[in-house]
PDB file of N, CA and C in Angstrom:
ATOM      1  N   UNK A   1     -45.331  -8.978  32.152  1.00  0.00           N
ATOM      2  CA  UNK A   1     -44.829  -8.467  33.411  1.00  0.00           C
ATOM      3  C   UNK A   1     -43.305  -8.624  33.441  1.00  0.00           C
ATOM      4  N   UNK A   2     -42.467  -7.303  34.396  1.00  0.00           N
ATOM      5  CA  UNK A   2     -41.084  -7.569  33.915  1.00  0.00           C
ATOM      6  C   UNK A   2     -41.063  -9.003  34.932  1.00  0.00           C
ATOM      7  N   UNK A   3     -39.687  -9.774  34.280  1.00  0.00           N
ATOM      8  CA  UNK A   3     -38.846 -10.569  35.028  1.00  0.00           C
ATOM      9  C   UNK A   3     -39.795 -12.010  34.753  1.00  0.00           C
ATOM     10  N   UNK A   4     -41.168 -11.868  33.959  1.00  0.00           N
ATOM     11  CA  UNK A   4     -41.643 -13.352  33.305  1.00  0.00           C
ATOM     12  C   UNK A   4     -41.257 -13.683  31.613  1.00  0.00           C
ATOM     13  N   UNK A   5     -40.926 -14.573  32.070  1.00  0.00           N
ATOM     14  CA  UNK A   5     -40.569 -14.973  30.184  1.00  0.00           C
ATOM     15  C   UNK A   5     -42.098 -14.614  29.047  1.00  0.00           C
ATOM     16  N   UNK A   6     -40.837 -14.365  28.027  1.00  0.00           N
ATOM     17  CA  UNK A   6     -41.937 -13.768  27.106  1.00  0.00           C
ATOM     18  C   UNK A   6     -41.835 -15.039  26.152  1.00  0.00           C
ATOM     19  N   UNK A   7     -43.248 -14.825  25.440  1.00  0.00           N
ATOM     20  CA  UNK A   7     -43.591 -16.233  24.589  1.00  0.00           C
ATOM     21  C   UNK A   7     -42.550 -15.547  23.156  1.00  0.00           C
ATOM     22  N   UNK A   8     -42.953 -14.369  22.963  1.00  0.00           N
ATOM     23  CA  UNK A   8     -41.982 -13.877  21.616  1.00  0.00           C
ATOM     24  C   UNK A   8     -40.299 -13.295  21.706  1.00  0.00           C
ATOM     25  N   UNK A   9     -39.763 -13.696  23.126  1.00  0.00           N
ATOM     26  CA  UNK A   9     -38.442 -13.363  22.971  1.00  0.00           C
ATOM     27  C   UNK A   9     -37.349 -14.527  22.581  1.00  0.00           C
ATOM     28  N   UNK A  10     -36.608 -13.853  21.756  1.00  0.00           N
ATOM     29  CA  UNK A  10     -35.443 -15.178  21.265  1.00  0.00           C
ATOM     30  C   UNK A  10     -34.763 -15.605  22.959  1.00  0.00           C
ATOM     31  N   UNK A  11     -34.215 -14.691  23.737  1.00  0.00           N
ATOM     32  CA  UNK A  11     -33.635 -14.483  24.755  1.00  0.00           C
ATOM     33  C   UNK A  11     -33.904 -15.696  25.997  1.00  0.00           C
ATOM     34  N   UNK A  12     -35.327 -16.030  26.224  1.00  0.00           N
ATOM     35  CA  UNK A  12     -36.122 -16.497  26.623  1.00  0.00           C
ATOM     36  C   UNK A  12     -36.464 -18.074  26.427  1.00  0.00           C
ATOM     37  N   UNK A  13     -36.445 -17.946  24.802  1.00  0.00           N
ATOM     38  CA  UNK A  13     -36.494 -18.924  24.379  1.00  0.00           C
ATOM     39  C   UNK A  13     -35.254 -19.895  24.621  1.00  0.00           C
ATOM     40  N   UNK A  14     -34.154 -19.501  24.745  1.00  0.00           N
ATOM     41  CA  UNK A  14     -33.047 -20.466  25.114  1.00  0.00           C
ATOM     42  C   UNK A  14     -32.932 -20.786  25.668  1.00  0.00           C
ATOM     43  N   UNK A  15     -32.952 -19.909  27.098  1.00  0.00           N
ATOM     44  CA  UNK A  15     -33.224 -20.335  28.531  1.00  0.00           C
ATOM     45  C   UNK A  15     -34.076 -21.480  28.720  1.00  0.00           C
ATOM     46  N   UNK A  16     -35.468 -21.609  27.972  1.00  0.00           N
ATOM     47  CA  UNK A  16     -36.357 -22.291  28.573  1.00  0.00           C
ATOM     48  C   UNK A  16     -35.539 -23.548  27.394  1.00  0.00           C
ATOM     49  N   UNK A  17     -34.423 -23.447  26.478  1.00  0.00           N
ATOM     50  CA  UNK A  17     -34.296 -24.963  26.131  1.00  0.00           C
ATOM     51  C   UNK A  17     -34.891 -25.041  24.920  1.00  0.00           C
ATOM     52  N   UNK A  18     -35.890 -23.809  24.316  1.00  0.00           N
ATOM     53  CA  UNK A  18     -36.440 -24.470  22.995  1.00  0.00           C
ATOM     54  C   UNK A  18     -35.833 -23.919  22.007  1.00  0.00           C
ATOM     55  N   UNK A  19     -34.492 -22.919  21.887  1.00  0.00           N
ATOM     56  CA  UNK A  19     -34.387 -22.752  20.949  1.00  0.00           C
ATOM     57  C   UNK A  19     -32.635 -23.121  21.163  1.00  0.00           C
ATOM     58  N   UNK A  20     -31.650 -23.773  19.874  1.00  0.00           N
ATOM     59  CA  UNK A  20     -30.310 -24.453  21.147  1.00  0.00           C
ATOM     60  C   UNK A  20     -29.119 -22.793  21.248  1.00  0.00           C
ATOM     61  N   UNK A  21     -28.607 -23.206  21.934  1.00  0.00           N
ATOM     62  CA  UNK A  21     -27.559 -22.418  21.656  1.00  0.00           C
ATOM     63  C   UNK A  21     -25.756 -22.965  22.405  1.00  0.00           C
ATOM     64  N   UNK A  22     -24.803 -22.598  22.254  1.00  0.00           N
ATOM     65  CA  UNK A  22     -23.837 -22.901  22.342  1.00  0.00           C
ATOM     66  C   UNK A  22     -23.107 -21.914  23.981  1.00  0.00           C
ATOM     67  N   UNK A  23     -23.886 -22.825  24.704  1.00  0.00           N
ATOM     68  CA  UNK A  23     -23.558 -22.461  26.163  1.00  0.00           C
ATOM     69  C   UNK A  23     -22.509 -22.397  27.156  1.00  0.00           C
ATOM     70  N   UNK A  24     -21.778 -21.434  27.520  1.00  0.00           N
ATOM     71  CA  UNK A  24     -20.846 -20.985  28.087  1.00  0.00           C
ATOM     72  C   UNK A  24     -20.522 -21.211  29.474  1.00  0.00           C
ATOM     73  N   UNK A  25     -21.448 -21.021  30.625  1.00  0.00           N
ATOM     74  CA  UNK A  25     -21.435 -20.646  31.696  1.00  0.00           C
ATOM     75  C   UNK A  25     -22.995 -21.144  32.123  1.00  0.00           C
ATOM     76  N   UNK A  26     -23.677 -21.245  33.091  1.00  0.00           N
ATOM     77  CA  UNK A  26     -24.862 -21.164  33.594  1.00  0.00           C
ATOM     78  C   UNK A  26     -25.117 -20.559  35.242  1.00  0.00           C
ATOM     79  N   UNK A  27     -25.848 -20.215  35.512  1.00  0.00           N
ATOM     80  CA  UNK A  27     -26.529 -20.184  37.697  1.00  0.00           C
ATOM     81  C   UNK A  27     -27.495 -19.986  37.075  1.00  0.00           C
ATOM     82  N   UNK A  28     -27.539 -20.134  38.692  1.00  0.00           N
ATOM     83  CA  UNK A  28     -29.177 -20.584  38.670  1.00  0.00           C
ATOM     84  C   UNK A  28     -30.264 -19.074  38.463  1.00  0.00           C
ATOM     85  N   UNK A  29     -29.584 -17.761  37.857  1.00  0.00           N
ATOM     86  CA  UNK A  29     -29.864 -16.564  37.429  1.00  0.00           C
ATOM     87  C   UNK A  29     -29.404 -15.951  36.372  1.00  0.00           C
ATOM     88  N   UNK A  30     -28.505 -16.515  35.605  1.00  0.00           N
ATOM     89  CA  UNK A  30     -28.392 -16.316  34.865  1.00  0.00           C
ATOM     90  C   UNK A  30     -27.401 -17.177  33.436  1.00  0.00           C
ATOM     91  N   UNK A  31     -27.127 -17.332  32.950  1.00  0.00           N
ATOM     92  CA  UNK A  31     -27.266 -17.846  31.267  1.00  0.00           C
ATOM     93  C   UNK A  31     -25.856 -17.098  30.207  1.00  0.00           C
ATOM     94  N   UNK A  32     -25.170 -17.673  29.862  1.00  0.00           N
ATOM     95  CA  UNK A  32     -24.061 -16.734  29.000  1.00  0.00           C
ATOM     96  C   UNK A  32     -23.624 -18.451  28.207  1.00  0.00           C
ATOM     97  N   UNK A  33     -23.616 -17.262  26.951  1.00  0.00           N
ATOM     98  CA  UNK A  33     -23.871 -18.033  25.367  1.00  0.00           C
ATOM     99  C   UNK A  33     -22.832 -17.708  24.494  1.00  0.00           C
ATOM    100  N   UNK A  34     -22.260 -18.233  23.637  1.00  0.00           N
ATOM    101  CA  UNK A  34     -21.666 -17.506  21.914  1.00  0.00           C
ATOM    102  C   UNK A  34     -22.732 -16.905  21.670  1.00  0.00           C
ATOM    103  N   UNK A  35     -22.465 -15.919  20.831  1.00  0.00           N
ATOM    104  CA  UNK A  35     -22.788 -15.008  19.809  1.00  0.00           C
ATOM    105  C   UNK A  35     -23.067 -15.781  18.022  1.00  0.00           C
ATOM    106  N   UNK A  36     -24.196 -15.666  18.012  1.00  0.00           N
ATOM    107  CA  UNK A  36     -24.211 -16.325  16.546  1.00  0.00           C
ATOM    108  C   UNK A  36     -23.676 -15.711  15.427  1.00  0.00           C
ATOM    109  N   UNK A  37     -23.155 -14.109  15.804  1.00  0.00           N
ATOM    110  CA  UNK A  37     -22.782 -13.643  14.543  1.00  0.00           C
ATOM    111  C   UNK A  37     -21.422 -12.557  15.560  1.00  0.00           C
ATOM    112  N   UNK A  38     -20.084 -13.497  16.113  1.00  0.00           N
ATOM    113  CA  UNK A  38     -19.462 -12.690  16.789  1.00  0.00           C
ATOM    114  C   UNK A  38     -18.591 -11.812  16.138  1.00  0.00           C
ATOM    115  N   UNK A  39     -18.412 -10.744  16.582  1.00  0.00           N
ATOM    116  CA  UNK A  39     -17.671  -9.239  16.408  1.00  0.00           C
ATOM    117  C   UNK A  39     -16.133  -9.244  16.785  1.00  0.00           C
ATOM    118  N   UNK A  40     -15.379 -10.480  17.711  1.00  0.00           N
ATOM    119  CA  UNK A  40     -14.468 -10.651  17.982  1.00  0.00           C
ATOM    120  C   UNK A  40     -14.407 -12.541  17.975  1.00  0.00           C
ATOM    121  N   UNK A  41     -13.234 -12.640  18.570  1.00  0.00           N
ATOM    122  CA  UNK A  41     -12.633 -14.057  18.661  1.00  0.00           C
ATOM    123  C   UNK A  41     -13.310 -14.472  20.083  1.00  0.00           C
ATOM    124  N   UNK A  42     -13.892 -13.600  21.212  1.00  0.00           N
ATOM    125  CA  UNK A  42     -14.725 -13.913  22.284  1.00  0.00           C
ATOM    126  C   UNK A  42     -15.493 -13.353  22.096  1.00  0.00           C
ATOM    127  N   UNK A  43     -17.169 -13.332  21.649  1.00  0.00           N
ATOM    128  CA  UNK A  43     -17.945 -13.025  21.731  1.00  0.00           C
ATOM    129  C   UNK A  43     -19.114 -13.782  22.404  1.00  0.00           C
ATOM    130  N   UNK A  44     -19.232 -13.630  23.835  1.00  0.00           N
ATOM    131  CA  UNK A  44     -20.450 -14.528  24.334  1.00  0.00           C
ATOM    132  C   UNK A  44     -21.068 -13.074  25.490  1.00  0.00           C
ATOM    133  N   UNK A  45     -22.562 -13.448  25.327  1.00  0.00           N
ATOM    134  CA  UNK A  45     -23.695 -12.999  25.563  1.00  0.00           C
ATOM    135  C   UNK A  45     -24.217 -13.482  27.029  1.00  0.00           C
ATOM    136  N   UNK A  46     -23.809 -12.663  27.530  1.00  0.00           N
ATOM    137  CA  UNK A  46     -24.425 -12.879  29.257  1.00  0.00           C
ATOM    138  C   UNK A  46     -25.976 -12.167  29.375  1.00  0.00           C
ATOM    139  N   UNK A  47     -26.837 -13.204  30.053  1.00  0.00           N
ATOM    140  CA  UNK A  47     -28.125 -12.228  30.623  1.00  0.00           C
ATOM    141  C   UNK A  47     -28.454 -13.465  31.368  1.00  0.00           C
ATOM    142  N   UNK A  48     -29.707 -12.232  31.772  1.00  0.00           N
ATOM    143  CA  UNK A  48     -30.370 -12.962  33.441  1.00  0.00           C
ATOM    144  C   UNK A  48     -31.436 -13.519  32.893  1.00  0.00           C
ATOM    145  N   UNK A  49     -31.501 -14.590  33.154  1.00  0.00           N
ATOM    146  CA  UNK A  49     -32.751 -15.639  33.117  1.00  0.00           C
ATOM    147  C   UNK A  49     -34.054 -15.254  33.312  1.00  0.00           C
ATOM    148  N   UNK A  50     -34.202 -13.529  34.293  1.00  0.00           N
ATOM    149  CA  UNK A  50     -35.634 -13.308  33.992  1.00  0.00           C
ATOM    150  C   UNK A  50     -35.661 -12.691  32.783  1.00  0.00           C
ATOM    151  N   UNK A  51     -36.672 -12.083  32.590  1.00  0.00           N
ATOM    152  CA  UNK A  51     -37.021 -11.196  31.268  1.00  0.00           C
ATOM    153  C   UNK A  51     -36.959  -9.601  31.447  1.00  0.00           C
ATOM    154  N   UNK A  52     -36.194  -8.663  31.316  1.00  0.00           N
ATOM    155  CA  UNK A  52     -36.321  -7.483  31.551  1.00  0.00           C
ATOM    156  C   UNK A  52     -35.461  -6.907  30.327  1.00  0.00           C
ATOM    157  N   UNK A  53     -36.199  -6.019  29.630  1.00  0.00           N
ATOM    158  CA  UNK A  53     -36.010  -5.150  28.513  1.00  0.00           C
ATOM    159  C   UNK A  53     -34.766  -4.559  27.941  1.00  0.00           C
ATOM    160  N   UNK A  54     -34.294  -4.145  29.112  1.00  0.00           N
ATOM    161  CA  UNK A  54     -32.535  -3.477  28.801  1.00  0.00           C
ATOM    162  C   UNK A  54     -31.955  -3.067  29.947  1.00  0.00           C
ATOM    163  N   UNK A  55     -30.701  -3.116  30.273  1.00  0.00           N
ATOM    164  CA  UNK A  55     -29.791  -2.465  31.283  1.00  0.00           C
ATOM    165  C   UNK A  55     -30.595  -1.673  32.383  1.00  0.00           C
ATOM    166  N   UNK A  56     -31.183  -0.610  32.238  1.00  0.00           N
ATOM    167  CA  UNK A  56     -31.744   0.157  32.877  1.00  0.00           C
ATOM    168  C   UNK A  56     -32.735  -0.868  33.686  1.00  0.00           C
ATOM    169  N   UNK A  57     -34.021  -1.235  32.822  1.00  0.00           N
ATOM    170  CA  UNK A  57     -34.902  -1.890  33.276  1.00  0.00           C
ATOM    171  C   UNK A  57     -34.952  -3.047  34.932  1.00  0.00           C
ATOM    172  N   UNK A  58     -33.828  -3.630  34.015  1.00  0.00           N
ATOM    173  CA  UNK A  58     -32.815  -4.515  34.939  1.00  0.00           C
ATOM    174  C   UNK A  58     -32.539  -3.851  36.511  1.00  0.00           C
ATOM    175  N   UNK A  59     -31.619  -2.837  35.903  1.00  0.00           N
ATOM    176  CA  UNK A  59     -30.817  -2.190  37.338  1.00  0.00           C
ATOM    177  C   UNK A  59     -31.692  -1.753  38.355  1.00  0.00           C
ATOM    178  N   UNK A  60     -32.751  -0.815  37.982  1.00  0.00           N
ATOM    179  CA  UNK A  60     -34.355  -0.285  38.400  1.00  0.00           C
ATOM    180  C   UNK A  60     -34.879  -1.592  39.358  1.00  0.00           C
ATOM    181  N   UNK A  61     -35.278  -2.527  38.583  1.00  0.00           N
ATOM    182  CA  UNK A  61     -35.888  -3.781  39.526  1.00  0.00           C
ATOM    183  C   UNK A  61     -35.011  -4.835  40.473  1.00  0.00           C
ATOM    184  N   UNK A  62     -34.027  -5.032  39.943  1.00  0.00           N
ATOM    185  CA  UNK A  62     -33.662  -5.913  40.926  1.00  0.00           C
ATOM    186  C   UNK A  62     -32.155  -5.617  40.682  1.00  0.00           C
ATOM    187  N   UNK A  63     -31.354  -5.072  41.488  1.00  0.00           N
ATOM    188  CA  UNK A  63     -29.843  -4.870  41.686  1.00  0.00           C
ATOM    189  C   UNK A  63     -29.170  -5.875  41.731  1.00  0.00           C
ATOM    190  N   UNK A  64     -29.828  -6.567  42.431  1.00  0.00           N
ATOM    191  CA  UNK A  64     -28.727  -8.306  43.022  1.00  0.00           C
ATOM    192  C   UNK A  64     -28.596  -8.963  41.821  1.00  0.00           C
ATOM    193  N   UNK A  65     -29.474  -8.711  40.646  1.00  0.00           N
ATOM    194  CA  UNK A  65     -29.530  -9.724  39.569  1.00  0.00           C
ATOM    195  C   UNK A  65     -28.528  -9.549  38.491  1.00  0.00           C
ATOM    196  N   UNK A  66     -28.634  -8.017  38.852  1.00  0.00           N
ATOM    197  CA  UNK A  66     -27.489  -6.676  37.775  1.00  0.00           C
ATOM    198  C   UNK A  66     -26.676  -7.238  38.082  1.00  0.00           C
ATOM    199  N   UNK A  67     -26.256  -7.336  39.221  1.00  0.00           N
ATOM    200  CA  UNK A  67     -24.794  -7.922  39.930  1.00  0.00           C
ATOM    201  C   UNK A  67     -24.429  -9.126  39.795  1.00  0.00           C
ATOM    202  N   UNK A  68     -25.467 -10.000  39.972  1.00  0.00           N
ATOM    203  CA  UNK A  68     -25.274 -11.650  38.733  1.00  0.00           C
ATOM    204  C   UNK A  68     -24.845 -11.751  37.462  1.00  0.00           C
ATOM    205  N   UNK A  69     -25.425 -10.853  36.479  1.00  0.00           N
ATOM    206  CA  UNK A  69     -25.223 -11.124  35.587  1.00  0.00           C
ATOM    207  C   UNK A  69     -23.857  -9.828  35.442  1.00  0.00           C
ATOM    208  N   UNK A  70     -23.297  -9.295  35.214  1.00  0.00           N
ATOM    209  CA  UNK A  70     -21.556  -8.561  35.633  1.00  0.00           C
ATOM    210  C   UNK A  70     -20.826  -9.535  36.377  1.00  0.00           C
ATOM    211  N   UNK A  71     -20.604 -10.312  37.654  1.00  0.00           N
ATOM    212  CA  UNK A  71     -20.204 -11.516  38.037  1.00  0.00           C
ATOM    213  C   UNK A  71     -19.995 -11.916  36.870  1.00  0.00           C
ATOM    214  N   UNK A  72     -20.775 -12.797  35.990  1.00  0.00           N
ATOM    215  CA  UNK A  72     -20.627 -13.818  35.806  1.00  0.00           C
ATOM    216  C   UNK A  72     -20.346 -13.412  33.702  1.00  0.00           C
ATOM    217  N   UNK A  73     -20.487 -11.964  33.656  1.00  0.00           N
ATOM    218  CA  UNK A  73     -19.130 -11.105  32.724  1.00  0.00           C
ATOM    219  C   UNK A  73     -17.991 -11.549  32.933  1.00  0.00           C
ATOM    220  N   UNK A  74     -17.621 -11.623  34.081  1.00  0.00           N
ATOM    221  CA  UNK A  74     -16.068 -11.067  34.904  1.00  0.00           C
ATOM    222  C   UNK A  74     -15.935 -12.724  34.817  1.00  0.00           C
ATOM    223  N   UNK A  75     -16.217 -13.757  34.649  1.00  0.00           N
ATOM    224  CA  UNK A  75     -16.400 -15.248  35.433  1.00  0.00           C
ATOM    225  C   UNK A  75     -16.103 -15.937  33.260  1.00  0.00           C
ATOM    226  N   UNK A  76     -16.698 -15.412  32.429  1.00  0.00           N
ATOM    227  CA  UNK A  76     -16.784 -15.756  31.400  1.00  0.00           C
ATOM    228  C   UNK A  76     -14.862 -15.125  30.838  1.00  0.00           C
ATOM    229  N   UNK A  77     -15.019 -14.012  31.271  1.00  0.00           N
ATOM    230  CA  UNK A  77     -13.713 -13.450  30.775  1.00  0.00           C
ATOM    231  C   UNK A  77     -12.596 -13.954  31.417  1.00  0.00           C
ATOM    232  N   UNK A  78     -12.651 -14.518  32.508  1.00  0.00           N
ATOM    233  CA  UNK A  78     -11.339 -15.510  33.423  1.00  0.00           C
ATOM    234  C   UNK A  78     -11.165 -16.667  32.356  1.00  0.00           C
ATOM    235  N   UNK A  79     -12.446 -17.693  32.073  1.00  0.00           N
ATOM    236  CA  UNK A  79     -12.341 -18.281  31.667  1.00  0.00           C
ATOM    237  C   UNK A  79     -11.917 -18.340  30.160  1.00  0.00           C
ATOM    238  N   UNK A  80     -12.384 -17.480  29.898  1.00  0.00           N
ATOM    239  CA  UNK A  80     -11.949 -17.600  28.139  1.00  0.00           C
ATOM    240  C   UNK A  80     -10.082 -16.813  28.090  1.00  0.00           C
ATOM    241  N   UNK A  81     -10.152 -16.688  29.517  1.00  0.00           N
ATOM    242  CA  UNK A  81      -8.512 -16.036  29.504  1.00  0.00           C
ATOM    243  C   UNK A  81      -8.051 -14.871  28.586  1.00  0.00           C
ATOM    244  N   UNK A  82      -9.074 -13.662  29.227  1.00  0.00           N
ATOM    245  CA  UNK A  82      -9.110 -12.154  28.552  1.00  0.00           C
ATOM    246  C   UNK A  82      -8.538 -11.531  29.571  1.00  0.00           C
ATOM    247  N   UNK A  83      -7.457 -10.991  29.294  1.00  0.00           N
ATOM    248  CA  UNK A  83      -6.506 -10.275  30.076  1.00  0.00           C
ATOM    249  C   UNK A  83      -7.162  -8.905  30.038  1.00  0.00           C
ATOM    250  N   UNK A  84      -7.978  -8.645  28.979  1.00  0.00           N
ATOM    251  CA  UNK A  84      -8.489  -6.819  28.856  1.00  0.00           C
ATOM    252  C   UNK A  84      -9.726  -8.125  28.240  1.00  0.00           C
ATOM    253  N   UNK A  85     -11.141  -6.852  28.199  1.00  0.00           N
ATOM    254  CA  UNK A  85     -12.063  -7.128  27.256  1.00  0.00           C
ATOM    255  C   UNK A  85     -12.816  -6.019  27.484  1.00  0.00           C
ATOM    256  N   UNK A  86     -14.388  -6.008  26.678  1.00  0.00           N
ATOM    257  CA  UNK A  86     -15.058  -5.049  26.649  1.00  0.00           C
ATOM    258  C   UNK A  86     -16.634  -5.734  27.059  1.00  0.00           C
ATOM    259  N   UNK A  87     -17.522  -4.561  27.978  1.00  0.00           N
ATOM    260  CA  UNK A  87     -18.263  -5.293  28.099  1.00  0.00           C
ATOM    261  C   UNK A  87     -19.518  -4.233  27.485  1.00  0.00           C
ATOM    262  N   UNK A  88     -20.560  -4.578  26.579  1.00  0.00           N
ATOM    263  CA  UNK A  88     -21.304  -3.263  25.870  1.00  0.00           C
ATOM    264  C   UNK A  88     -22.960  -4.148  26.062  1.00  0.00           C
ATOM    265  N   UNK A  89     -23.765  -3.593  26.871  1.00  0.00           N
ATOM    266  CA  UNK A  89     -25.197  -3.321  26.834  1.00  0.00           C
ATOM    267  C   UNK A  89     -25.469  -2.418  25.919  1.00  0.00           C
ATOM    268  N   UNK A  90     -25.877  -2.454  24.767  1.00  0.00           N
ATOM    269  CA  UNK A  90     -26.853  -2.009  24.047  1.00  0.00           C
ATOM    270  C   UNK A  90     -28.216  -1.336  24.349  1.00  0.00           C
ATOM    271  N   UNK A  91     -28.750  -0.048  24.681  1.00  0.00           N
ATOM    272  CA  UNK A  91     -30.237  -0.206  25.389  1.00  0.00           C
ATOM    273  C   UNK A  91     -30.617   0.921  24.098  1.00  0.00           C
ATOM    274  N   UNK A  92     -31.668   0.296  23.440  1.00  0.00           N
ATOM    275  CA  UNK A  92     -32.740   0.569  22.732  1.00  0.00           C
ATOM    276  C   UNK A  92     -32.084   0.596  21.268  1.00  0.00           C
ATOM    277  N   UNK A  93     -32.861   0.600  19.797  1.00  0.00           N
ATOM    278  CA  UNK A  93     -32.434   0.201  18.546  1.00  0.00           C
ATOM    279  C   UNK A  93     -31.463   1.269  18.333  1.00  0.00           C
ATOM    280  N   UNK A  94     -31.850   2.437  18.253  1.00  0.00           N
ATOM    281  CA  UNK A  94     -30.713   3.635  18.284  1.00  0.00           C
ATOM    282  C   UNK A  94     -29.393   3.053  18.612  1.00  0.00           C
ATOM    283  N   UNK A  95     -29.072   2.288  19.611  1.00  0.00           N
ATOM    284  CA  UNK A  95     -27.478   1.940  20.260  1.00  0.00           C
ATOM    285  C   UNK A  95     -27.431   0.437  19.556  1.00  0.00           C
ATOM    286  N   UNK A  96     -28.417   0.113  19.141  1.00  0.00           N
ATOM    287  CA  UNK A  96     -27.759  -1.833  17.988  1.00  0.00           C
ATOM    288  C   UNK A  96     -28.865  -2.576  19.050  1.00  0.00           C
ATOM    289  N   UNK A  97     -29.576  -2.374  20.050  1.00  0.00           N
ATOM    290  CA  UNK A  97     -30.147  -3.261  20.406  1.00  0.00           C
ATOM    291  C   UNK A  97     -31.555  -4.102  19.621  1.00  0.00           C
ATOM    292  N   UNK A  98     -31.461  -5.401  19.142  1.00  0.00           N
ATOM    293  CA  UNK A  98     -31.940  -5.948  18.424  1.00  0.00           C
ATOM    294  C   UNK A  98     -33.030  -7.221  18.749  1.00  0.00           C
ATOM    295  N   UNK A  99     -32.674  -7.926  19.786  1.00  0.00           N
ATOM    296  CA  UNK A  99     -32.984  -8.672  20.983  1.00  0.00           C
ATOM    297  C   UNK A  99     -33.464  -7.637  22.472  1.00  0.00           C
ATOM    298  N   UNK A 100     -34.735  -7.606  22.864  1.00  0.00           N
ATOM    299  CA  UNK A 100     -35.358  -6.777  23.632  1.00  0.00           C
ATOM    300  C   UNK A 100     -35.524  -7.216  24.923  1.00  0.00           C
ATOM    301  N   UNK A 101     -34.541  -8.219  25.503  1.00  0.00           N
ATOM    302  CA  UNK A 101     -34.018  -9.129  26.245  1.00  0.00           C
ATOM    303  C   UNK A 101     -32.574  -8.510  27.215  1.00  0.00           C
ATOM    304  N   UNK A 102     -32.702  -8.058  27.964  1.00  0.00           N
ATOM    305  CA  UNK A 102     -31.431  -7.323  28.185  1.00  0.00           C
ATOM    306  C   UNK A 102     -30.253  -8.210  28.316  1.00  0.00           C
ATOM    307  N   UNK A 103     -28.940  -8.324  27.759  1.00  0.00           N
ATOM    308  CA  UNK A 103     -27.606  -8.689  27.601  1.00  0.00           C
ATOM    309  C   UNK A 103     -26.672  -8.224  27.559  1.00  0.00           C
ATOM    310  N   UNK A 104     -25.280  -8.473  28.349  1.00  0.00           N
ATOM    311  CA  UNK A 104     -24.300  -7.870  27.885  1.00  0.00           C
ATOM    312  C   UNK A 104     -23.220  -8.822  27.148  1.00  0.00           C
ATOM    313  N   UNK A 105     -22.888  -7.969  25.940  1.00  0.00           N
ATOM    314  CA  UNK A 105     -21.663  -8.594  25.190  1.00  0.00           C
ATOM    315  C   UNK A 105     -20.031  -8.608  25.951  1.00  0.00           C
ATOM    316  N   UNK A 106     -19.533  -9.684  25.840  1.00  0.00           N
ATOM    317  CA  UNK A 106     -18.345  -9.788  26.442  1.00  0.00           C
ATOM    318  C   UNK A 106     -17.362 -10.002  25.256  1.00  0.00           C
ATOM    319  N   UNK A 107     -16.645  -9.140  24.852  1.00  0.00           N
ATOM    320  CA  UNK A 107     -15.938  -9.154  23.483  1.00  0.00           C
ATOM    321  C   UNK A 107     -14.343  -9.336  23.867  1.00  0.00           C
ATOM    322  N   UNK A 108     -14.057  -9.611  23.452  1.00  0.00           N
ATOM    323  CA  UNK A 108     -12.307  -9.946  23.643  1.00  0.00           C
ATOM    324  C   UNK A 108     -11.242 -10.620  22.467  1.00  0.00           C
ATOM    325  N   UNK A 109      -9.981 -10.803  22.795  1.00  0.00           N
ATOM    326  CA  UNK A 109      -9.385 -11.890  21.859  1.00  0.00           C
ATOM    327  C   UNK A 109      -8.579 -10.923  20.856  1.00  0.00           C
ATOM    328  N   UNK A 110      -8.810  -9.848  20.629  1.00  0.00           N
ATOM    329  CA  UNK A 110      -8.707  -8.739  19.842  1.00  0.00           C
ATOM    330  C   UNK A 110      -8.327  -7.373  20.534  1.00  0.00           C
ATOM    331  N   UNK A 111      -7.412  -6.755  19.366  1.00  0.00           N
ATOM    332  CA  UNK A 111      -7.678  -5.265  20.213  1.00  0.00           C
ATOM    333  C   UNK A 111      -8.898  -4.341  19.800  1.00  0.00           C
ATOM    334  N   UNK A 112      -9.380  -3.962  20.745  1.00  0.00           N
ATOM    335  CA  UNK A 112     -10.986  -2.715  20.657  1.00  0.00           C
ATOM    336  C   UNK A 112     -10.637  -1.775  20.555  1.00  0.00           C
ATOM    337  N   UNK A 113     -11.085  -1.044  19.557  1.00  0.00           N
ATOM    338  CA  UNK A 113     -10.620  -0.029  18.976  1.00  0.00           C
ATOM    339  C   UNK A 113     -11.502   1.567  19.696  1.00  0.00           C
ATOM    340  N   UNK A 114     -11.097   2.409  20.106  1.00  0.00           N
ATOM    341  CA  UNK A 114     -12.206   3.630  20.913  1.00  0.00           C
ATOM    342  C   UNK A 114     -11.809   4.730  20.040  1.00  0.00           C
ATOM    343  N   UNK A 115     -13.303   5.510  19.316  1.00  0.00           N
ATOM    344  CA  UNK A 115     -14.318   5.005  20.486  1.00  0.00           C
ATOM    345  C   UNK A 115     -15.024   4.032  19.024  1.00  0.00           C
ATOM    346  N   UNK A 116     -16.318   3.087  19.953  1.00  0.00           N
ATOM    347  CA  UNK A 116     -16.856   1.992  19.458  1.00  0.00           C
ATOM    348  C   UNK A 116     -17.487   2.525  18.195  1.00  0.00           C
ATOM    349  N   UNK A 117     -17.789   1.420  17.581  1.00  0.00           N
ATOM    350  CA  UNK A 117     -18.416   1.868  15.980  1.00  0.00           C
ATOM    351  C   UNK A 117     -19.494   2.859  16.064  1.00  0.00           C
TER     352      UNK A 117
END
């Protein structure tokens, strides 16, 4: 069901603590991480603590949460002191999505080159 943790998502798994990761930010909705394999000099991974599939999925069910997790984009990029950055949801394998967990990448530190790879 959307918005319950899944037993087979990596995404999920961190949240609940069993798998570690190198934690950025937290509320009580949502979760922002490093990147285990980052693309820039800021690469951390914002998502919402429930479980919903991709961007869309997300926006569709619950708006307020969409809006948590962008907050707290905007809240990661103050802090890591990104004067510009980029923020890229991925939705479905076609666009790089790999993790079926919806997230957005917060990339920075670097100049971004357009348009994206």
């Amino acid at each position: 069901m959307a918005g319950e943790p899944q037993d087979d998502c990596l995404f999920c798994k961190i949240v609940a603590g069993t798998i570690p990761a190198t934690i950025v930010r937290q509320t009580e909705t949502t979760l922002a991480f490093r990147d285990i394999n980052p693309q820039a000099p800021t690469h951390v991974l914002v998502i919402p603590k429930a479980h919903y599939e991709n961007a869309g999925a997300l926006a569709a069910a619950d708006p307020e949460l969409t809006a948590d997790v962008l907050r707290e984009a905007q809240a990661v990029a103050d802090e890591e002191k990104l004067d510009s950055y980029r923020l890229v949801f991925n939705t479905g394998s076609g666009a790089g999505q790999t993790v079926w967990h919806v997230h957005g990448h917060v990339l920075g530190g670097r100049g971004l080159e357009w348009p994206p790879g």
